[in-house]
C-alpha atoms as a PDB file:
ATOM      1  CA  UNK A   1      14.964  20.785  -6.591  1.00  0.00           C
ATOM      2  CA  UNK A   2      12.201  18.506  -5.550  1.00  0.00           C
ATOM      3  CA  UNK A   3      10.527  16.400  -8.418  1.00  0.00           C
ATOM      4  CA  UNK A   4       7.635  16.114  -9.795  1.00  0.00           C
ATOM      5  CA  UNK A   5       7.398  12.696  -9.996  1.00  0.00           C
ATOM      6  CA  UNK A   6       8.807   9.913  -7.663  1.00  0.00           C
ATOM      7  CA  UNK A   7       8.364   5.977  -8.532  1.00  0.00           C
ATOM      8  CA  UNK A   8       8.220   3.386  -6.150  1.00  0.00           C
ATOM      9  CA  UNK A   9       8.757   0.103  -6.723  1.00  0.00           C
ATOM     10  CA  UNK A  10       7.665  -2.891  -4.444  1.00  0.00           C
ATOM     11  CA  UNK A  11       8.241  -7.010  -5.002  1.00  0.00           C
ATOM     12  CA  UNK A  12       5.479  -8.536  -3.045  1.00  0.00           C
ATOM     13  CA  UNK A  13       4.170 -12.039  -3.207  1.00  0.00           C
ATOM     14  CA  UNK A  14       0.706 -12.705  -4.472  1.00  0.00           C
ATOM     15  CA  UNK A  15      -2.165 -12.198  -1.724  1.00  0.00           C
ATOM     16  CA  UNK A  16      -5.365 -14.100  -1.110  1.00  0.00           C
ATOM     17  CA  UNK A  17      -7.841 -13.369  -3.576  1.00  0.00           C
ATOM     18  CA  UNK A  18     -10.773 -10.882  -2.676  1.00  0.00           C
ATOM     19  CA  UNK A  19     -13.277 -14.216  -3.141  1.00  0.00           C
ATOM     20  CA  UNK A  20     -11.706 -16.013  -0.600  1.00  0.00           C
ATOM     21  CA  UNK A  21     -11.251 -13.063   1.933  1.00  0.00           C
ATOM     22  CA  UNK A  22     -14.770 -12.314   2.037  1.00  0.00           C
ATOM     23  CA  UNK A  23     -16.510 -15.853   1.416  1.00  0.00           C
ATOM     24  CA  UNK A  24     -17.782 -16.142   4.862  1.00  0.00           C
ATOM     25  CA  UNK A  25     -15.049 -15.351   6.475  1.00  0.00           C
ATOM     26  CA  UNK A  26     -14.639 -13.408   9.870  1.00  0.00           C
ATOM     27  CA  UNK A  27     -13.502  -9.875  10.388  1.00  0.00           C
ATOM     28  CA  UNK A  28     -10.742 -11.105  12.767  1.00  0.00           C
ATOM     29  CA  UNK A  29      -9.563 -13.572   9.547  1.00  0.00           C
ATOM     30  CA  UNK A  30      -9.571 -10.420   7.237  1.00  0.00           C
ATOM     31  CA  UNK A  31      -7.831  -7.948  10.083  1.00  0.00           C
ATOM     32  CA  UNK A  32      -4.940 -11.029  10.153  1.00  0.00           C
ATOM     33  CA  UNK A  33      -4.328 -10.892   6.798  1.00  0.00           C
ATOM     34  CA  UNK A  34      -4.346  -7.427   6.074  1.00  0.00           C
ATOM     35  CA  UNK A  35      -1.873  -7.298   8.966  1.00  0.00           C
ATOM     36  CA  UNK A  36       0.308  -9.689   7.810  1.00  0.00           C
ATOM     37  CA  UNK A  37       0.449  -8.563   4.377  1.00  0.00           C
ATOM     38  CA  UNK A  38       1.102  -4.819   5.266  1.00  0.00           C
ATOM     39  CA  UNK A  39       4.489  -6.218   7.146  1.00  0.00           C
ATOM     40  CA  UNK A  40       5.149  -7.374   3.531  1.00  0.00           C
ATOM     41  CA  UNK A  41       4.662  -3.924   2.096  1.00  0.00           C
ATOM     42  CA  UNK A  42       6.751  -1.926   4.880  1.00  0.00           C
ATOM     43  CA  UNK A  43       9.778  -4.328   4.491  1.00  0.00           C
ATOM     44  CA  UNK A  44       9.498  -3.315   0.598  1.00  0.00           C
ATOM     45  CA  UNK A  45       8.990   0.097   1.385  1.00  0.00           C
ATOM     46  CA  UNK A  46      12.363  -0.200   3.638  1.00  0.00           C
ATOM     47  CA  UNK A  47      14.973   0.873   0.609  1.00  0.00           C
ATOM     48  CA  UNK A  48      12.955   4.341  -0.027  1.00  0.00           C
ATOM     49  CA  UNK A  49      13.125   7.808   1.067  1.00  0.00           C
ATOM     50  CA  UNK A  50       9.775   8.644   2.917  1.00  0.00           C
ATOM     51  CA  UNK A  51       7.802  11.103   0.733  1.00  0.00           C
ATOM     52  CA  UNK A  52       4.518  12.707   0.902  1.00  0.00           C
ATOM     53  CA  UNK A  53       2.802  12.894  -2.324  1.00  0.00           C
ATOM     54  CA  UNK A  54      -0.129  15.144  -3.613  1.00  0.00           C
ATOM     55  CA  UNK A  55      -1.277  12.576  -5.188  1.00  0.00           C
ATOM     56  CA  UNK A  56      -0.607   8.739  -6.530  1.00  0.00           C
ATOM     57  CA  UNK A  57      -0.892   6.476  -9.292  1.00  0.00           C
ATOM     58  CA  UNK A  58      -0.851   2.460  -8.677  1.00  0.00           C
ATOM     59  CA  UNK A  59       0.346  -0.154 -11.085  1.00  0.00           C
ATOM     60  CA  UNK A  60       0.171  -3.914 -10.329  1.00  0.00           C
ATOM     61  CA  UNK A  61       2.095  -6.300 -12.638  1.00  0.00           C
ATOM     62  CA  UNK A  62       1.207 -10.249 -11.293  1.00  0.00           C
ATOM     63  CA  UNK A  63       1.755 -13.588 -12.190  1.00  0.00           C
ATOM     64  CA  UNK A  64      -0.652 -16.310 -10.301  1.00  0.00           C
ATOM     65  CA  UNK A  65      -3.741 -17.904 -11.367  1.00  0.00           C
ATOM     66  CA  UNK A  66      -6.012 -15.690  -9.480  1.00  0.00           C
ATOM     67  CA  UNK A  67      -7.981 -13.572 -11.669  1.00  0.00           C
ATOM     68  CA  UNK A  68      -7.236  -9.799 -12.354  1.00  0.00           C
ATOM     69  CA  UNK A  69     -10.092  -8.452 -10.599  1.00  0.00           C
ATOM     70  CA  UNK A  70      -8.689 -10.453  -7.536  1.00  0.00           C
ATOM     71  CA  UNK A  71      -5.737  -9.092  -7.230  1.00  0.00           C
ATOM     72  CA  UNK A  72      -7.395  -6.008  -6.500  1.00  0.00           C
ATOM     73  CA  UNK A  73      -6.421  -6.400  -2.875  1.00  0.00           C
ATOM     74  CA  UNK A  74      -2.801  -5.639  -3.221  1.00  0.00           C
ATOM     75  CA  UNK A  75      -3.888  -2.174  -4.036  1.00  0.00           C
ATOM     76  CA  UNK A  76      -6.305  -1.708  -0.859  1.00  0.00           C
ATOM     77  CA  UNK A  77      -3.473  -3.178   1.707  1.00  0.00           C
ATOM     78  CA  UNK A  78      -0.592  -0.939  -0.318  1.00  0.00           C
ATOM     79  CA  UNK A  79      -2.742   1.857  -0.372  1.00  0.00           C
ATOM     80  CA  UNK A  80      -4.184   1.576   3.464  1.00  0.00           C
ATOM     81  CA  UNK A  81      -0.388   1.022   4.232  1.00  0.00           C
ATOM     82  CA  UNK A  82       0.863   4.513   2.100  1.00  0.00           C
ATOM     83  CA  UNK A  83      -1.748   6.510   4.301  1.00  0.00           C
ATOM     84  CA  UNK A  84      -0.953   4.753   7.620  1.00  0.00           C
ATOM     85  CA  UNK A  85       2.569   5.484   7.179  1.00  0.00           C
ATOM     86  CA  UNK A  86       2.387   9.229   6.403  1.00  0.00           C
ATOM     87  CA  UNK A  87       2.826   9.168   1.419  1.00  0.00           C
ATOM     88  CA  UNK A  88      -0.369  10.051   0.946  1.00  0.00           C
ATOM     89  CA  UNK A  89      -3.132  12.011   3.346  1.00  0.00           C
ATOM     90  CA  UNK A  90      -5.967   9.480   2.536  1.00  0.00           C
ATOM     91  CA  UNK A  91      -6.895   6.674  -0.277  1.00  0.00           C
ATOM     92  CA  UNK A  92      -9.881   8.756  -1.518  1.00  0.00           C
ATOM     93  CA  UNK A  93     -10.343   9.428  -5.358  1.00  0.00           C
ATOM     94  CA  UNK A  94      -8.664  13.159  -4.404  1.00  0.00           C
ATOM     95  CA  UNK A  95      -5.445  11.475  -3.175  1.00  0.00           C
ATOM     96  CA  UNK A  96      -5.181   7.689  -4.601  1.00  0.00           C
ATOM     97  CA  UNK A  97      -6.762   8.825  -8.585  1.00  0.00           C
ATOM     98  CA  UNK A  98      -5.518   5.714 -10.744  1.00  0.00           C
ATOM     99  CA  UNK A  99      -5.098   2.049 -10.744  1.00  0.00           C
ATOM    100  CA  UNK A 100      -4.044  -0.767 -13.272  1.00  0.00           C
ATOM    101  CA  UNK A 101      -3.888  -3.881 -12.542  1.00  0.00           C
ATOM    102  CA  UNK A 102      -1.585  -6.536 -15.301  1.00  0.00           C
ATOM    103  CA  UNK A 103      -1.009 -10.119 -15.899  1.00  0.00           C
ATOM    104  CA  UNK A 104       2.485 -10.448 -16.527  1.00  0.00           C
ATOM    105  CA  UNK A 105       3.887 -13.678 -17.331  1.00  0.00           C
ATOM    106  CA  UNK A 106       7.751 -12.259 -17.064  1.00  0.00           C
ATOM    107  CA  UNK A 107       6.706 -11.192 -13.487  1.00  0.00           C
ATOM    108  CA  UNK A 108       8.077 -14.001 -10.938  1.00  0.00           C
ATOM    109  CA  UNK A 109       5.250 -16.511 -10.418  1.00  0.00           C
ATOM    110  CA  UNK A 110       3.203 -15.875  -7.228  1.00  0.00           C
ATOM    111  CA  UNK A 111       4.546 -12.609  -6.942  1.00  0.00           C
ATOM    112  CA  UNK A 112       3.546  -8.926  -8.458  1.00  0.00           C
ATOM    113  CA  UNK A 113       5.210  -5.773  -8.853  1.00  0.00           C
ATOM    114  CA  UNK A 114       3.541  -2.967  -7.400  1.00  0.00           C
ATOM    115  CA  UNK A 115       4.785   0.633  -9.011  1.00  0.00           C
ATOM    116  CA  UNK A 116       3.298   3.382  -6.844  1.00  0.00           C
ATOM    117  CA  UNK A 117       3.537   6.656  -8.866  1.00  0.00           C
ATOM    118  CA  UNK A 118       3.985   9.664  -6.408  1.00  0.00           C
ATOM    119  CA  UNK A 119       2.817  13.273  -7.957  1.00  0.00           C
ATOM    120  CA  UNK A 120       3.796  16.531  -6.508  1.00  0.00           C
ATOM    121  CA  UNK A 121       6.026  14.360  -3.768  1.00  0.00           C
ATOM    122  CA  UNK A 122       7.546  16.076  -0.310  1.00  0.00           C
ATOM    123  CA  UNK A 123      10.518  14.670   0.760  1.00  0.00           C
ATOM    124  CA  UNK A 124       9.972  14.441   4.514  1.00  0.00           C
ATOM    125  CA  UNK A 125      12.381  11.719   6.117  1.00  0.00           C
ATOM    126  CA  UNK A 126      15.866  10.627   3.766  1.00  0.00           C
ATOM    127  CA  UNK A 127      17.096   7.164   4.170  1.00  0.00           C
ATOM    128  CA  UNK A 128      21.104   7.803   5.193  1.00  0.00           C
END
């Protein structure tokens, strides 16, 4: 019986704040960090079974100093990464519907956890 609900959970270290990726900065600068971040995600992503979801949820759980609002960019590189990699078919309001984003101070400084709530998932390729 497939379920309705599948939770991911990803450890991933804190990312450059939104300020300081756009503050002047060159699209080459942005593409390298993206890029190096999403090699974080994908290593997380690693342990789990590779769904496709209807739909998903994200929840971000940090501890840095960089304010809420800038962690905002571990949600764009985790979602870019689910649709690049085949979870979800786009990160449009129809496919990526929720976000939250947490200071946590039990959350491992410099480091978040990202839950990524799958709806309606597919099981297309089981990790043996």
């Amino acid at each position: 019986m497939t379920p309705k609900r599948v939770e991911l959970e990803l450890i991933l270290p804190k990312t450059i704040s939104l300020n300081s990726l756009y503050s002047g900065k060159h699209w080459t600068y942005r593409k390298k960090v993206k890029d190096a971040y999403k090699k974080e995600i994908i290593s997380a992503l690693e342990g789990y079974d590779l769904y496709h979801a209807e739909y998903i949820h994200i929840a971000i759980a940090y501890n840095s100093r960089l304010d809420v609002d800038n962690n905002v960019l571990i949600s764009k590189f985790v979602a870019d990464t689910l649709v690049d990699l085949g979870y979800i078919d786009d990160d449009s309001p129809r496919y990526y519907r929720k976000l939250s984003i947490l200071f946590d101070q039990e959350v491992t400084r410099n480091f978040c956890i990202c839950k990524v709530i799958m709806f309606n998932p597919i099981l297309k390729t089981p990790k043996t």
